[in-house]
Structures are given as structure tokens and as C-alpha cells.
PDB file of N, CA and C in Angstrom:
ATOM      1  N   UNK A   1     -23.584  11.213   3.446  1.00  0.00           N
ATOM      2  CA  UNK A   1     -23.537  10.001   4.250  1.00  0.00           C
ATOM      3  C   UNK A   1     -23.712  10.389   5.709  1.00  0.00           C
ATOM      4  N   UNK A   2     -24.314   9.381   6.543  1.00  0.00           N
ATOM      5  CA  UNK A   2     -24.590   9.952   7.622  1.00  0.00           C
ATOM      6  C   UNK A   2     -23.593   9.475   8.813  1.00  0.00           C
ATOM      7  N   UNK A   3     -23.344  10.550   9.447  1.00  0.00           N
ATOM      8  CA  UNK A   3     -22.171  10.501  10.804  1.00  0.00           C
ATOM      9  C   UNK A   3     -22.867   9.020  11.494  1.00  0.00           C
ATOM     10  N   UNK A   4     -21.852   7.958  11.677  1.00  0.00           N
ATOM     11  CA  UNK A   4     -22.370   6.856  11.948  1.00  0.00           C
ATOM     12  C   UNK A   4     -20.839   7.079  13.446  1.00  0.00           C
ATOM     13  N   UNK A   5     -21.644   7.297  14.605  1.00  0.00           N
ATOM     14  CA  UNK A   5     -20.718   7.379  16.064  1.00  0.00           C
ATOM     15  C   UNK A   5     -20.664   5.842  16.607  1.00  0.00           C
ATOM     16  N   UNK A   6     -21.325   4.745  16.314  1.00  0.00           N
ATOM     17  CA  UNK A   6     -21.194   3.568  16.945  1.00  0.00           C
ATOM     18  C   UNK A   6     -20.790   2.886  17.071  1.00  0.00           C
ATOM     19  N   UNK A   7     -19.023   3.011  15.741  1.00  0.00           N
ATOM     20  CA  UNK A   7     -18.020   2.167  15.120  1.00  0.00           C
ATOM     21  C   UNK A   7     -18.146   0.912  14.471  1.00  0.00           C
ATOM     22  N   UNK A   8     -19.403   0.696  13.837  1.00  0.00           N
ATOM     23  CA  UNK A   8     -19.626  -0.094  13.301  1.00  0.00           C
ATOM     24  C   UNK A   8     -18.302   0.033  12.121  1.00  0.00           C
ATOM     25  N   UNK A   9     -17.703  -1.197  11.708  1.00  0.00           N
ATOM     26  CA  UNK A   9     -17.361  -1.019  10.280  1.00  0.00           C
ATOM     27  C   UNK A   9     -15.815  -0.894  10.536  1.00  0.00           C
ATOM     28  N   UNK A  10     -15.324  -0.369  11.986  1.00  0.00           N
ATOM     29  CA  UNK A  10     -13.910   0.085  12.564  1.00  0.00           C
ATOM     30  C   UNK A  10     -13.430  -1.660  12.779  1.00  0.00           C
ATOM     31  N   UNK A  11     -12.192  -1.403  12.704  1.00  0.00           N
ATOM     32  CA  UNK A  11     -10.924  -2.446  12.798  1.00  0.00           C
ATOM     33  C   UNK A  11     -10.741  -2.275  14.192  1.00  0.00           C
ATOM     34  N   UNK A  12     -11.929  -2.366  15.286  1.00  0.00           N
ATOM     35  CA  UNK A  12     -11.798  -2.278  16.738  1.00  0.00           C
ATOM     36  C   UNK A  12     -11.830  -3.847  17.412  1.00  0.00           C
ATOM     37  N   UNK A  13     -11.245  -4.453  18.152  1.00  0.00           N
ATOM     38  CA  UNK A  13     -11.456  -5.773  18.574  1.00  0.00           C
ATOM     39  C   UNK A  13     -12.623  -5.971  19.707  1.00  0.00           C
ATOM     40  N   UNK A  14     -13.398  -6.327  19.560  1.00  0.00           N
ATOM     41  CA  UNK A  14     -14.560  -6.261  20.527  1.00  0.00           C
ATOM     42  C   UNK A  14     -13.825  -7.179  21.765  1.00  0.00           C
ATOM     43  N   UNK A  15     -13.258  -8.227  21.545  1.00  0.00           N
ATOM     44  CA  UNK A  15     -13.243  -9.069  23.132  1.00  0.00           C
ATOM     45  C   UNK A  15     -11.426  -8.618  23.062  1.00  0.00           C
ATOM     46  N   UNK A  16     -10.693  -7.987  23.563  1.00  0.00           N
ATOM     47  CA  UNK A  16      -9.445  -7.649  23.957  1.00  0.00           C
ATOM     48  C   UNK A  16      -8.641  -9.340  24.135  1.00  0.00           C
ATOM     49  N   UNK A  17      -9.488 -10.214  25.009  1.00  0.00           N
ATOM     50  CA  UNK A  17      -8.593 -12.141  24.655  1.00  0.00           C
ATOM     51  C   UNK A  17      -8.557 -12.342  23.237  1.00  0.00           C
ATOM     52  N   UNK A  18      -9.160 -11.920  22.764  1.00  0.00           N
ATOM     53  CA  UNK A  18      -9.084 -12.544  21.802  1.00  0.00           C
ATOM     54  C   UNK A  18      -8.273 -12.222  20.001  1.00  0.00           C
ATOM     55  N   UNK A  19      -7.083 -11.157  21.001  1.00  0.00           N
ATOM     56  CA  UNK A  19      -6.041 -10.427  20.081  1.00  0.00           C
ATOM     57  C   UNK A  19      -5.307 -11.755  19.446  1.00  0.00           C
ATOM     58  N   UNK A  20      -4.702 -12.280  20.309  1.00  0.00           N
ATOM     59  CA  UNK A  20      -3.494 -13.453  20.344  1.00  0.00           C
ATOM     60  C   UNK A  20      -3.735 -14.243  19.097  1.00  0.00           C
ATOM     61  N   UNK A  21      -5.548 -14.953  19.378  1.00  0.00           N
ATOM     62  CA  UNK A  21      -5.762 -16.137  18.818  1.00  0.00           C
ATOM     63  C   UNK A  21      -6.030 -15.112  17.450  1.00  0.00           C
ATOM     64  N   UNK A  22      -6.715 -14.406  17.065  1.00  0.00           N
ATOM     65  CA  UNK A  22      -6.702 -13.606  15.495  1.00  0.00           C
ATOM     66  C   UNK A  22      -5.317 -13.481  15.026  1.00  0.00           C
ATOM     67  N   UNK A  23      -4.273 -12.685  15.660  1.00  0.00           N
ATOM     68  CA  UNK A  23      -3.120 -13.034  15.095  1.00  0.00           C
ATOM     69  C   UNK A  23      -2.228 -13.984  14.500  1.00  0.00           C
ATOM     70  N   UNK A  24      -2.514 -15.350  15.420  1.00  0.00           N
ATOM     71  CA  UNK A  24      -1.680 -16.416  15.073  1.00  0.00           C
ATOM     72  C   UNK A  24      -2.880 -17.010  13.941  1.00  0.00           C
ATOM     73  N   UNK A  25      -4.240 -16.523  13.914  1.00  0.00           N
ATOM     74  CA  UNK A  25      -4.852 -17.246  12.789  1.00  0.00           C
ATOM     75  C   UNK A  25      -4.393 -16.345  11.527  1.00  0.00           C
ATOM     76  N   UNK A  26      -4.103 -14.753  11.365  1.00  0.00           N
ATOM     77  CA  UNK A  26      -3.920 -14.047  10.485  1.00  0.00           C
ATOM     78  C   UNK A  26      -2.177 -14.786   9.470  1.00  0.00           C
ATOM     79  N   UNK A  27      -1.316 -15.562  10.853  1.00  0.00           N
ATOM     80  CA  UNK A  27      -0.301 -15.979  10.349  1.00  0.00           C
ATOM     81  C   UNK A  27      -0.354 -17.894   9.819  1.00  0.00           C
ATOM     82  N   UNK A  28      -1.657 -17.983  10.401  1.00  0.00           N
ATOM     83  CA  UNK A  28      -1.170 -19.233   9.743  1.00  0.00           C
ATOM     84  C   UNK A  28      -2.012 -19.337   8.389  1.00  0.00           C
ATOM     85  N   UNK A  29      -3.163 -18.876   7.809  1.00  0.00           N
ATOM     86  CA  UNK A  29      -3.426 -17.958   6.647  1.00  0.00           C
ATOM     87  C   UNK A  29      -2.733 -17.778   5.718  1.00  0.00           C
ATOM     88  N   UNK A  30      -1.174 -16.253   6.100  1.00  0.00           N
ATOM     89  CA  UNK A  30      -0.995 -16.111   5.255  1.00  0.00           C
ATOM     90  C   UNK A  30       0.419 -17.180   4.820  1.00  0.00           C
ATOM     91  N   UNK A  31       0.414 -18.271   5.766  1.00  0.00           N
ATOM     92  CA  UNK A  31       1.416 -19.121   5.481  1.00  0.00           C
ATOM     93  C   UNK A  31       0.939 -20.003   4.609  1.00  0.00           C
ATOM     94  N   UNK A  32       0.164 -20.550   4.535  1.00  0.00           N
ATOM     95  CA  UNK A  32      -0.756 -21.212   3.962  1.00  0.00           C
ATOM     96  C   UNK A  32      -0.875 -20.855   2.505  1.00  0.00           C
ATOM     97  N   UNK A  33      -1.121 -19.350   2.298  1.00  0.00           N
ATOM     98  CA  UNK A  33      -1.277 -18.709   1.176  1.00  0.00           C
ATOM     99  C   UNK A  33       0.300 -18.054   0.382  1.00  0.00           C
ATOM    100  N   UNK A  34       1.426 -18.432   1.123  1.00  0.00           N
ATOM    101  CA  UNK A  34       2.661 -18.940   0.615  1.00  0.00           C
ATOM    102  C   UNK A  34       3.357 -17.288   0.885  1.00  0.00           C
ATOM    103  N   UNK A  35       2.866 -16.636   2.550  1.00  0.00           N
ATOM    104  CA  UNK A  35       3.532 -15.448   2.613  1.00  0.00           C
ATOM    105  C   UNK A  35       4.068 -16.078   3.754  1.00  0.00           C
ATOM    106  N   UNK A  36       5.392 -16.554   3.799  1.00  0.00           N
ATOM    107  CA  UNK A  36       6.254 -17.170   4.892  1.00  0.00           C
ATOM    108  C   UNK A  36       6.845 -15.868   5.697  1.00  0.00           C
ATOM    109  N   UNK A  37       6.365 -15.665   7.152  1.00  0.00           N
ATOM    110  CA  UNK A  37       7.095 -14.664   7.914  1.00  0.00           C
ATOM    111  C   UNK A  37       6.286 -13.476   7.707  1.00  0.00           C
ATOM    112  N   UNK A  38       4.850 -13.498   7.229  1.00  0.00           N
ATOM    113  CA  UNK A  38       4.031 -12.395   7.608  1.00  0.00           C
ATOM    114  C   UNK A  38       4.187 -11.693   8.262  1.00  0.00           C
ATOM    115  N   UNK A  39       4.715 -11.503   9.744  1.00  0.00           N
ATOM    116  CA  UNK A  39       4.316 -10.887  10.576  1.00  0.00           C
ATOM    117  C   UNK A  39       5.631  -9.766  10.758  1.00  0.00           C
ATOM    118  N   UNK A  40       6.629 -10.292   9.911  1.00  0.00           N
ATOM    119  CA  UNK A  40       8.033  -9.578   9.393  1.00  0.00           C
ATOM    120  C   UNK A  40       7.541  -8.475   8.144  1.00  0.00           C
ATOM    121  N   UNK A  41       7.295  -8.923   7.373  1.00  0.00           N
ATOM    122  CA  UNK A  41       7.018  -8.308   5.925  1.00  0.00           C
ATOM    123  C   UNK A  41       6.516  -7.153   5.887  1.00  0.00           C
ATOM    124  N   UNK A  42       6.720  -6.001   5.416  1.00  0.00           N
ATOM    125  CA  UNK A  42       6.396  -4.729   5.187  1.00  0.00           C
ATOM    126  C   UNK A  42       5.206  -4.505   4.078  1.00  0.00           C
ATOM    127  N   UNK A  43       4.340  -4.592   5.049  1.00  0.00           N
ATOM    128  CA  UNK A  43       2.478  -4.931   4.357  1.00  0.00           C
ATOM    129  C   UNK A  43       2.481  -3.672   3.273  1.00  0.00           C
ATOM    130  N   UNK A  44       3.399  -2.753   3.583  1.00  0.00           N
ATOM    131  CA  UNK A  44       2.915  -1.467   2.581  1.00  0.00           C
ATOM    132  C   UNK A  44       3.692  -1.791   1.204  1.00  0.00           C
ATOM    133  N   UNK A  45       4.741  -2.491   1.335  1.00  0.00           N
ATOM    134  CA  UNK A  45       5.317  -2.975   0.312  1.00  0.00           C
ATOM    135  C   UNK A  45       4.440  -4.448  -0.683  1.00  0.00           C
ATOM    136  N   UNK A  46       3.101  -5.240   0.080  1.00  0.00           N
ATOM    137  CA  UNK A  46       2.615  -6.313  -0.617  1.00  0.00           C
ATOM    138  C   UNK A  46       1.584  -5.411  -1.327  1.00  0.00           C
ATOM    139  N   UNK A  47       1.141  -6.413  -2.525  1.00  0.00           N
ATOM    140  CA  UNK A  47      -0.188  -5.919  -3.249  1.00  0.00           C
ATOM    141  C   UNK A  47      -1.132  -6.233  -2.607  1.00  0.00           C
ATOM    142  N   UNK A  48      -2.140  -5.069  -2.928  1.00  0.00           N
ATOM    143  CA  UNK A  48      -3.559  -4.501  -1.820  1.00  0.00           C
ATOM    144  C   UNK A  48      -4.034  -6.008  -1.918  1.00  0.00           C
ATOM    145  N   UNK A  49      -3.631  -6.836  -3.009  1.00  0.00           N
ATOM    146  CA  UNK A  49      -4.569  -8.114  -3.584  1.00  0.00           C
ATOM    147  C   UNK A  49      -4.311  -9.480  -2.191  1.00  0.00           C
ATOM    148  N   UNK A  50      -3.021  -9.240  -2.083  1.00  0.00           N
ATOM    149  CA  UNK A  50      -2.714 -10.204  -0.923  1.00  0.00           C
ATOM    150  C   UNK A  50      -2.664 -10.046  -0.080  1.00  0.00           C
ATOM    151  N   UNK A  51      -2.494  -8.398   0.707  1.00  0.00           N
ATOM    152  CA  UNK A  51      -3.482  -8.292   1.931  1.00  0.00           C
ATOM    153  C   UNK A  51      -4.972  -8.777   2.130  1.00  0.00           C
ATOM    154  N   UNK A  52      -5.690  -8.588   0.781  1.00  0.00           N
ATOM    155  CA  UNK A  52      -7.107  -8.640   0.780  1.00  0.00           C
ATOM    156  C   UNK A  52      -7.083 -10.375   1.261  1.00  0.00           C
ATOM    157  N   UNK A  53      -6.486 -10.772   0.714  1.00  0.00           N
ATOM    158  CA  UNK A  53      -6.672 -12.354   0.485  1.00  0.00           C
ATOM    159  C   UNK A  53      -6.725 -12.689   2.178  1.00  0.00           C
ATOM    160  N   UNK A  54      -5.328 -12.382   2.618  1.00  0.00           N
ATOM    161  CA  UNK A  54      -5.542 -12.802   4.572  1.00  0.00           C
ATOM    162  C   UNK A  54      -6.878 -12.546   4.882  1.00  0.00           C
ATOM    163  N   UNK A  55      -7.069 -11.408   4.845  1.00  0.00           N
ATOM    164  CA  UNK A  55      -7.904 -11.060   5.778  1.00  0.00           C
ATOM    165  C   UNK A  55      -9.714 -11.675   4.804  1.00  0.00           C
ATOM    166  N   UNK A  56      -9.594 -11.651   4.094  1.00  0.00           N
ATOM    167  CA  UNK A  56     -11.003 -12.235   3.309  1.00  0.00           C
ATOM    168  C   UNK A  56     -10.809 -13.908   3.930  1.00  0.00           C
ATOM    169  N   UNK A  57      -9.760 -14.922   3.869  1.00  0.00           N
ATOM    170  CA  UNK A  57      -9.796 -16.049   4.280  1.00  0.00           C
ATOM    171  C   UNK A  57     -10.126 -15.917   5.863  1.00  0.00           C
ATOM    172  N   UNK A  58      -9.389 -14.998   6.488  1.00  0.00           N
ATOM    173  CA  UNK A  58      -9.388 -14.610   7.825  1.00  0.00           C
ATOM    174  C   UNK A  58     -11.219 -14.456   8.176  1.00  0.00           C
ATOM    175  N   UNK A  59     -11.878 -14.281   7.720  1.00  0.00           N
ATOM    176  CA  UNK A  59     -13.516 -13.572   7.533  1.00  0.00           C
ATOM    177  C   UNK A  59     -13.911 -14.769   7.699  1.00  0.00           C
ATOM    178  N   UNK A  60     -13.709 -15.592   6.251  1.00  0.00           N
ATOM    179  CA  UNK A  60     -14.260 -16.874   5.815  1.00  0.00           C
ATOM    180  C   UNK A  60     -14.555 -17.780   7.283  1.00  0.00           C
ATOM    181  N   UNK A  61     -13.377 -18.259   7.552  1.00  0.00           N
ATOM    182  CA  UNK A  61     -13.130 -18.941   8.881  1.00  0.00           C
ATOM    183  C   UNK A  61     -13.586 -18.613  10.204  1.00  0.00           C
ATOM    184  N   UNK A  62     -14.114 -17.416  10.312  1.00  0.00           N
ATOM    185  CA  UNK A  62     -14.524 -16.746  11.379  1.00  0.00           C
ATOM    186  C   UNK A  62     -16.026 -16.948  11.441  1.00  0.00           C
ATOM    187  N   UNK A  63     -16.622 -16.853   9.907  1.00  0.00           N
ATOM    188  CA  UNK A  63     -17.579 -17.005   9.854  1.00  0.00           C
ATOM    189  C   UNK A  63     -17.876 -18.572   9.864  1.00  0.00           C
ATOM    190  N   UNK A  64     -16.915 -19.246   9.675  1.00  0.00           N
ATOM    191  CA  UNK A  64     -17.483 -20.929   9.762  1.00  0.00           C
ATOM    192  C   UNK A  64     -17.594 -21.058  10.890  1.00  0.00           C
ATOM    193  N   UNK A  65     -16.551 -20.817  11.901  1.00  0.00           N
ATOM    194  CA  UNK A  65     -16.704 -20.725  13.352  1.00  0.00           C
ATOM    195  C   UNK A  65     -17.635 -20.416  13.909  1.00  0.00           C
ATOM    196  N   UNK A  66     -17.986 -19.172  13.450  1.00  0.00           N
ATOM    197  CA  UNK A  66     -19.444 -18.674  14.209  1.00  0.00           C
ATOM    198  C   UNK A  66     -20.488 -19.690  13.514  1.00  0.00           C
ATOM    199  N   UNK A  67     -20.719 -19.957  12.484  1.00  0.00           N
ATOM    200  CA  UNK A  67     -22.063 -21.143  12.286  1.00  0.00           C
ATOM    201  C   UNK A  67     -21.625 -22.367  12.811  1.00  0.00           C
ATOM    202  N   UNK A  68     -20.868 -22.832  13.025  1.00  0.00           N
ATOM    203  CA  UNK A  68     -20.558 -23.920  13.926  1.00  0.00           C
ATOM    204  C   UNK A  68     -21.257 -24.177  15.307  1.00  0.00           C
ATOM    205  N   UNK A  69     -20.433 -23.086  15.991  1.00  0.00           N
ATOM    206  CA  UNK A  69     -20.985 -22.720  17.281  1.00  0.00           C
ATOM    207  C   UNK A  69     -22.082 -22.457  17.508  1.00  0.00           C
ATOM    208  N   UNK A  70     -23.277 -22.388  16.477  1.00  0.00           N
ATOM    209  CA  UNK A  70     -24.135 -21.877  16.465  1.00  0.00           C
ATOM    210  C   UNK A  70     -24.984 -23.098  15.955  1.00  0.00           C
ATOM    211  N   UNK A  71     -24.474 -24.140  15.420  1.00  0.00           N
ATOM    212  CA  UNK A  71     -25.190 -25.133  15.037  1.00  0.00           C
ATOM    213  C   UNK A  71     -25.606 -25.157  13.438  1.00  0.00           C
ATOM    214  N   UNK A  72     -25.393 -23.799  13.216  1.00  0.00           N
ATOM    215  CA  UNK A  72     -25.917 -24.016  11.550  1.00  0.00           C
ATOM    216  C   UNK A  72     -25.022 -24.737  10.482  1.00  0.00           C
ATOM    217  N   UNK A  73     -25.662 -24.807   9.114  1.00  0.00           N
ATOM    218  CA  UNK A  73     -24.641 -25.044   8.410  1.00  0.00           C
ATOM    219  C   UNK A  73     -23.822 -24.512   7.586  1.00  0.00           C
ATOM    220  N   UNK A  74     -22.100 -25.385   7.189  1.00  0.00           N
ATOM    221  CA  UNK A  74     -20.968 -24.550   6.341  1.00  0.00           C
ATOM    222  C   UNK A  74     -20.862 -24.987   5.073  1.00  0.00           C
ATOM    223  N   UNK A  75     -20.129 -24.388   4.280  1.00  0.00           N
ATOM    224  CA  UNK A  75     -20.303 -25.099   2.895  1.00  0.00           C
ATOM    225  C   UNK A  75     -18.446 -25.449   3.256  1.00  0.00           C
TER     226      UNK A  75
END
């Protein structure tokens, strides 16, 4: 595989404002998805399955956002 230096693919936040608003979306997510007090909970103790779930809904929404803003369409 080839040495990829450009961090593509890294858990790096490109705009630094925009820590706050990902967080409180990561918690209202996993409230939603019936993990009350996420931001308490000892993630190493949940199944890989319901981490996956935040952050895959977390994607979803990000990506509606961005076609929004963009004018295209969401399903």
C-alpha cells in the first residue's frame, strides 16, 4: 500500500469552528438512537456496532447538509 502523507482518511477536523457543532450533533444522534449521556459513557465498553451507528448517522446528515447547500438532491 502506498505511504499516503496528505491525511486523507484521518479523524482530523478541517475547520477547528466547527468542533462544538459536530459534537452536540454526535450527542443528539446518539440520543436519538437511545444512548442517553453519550458523552459520559465509556465508548470502549459499547459494541463496535453502536459506535458505528453514531458516527454512520453522523455521515448521513452531513452529507444531506452538504447537498442541500449545494442545491442538489436528498433522499
Amino acid at each position: 500500500m502506498a505511504n499516503n502523507n496528505n491525511n486523507t482518511g484521518s479523524n482530523r477536523i478541517l475547520v477547528p469552528e466547527a468542533r462544538q457543532a459536530l459534537n452536540q450533533m454526535k450527542l443528539e444522534i446518539a440520543s436519538e438512537l437511545g444512548m442517553a449521556n453519550y458523552d459520559t459513557l465509556d465508548k470502549g465498553n459499547l459494541p463496535s456496532r453502536q459506535n458505528g451507528y453514531v458516527g454512520g448517522y453522523m455521515t448521513k446528515n452531513l452529507v444531506k447538509m452538504a447537498q442541500q447547500n449545494m442545491g442538489g438532491t436528498t433522499r
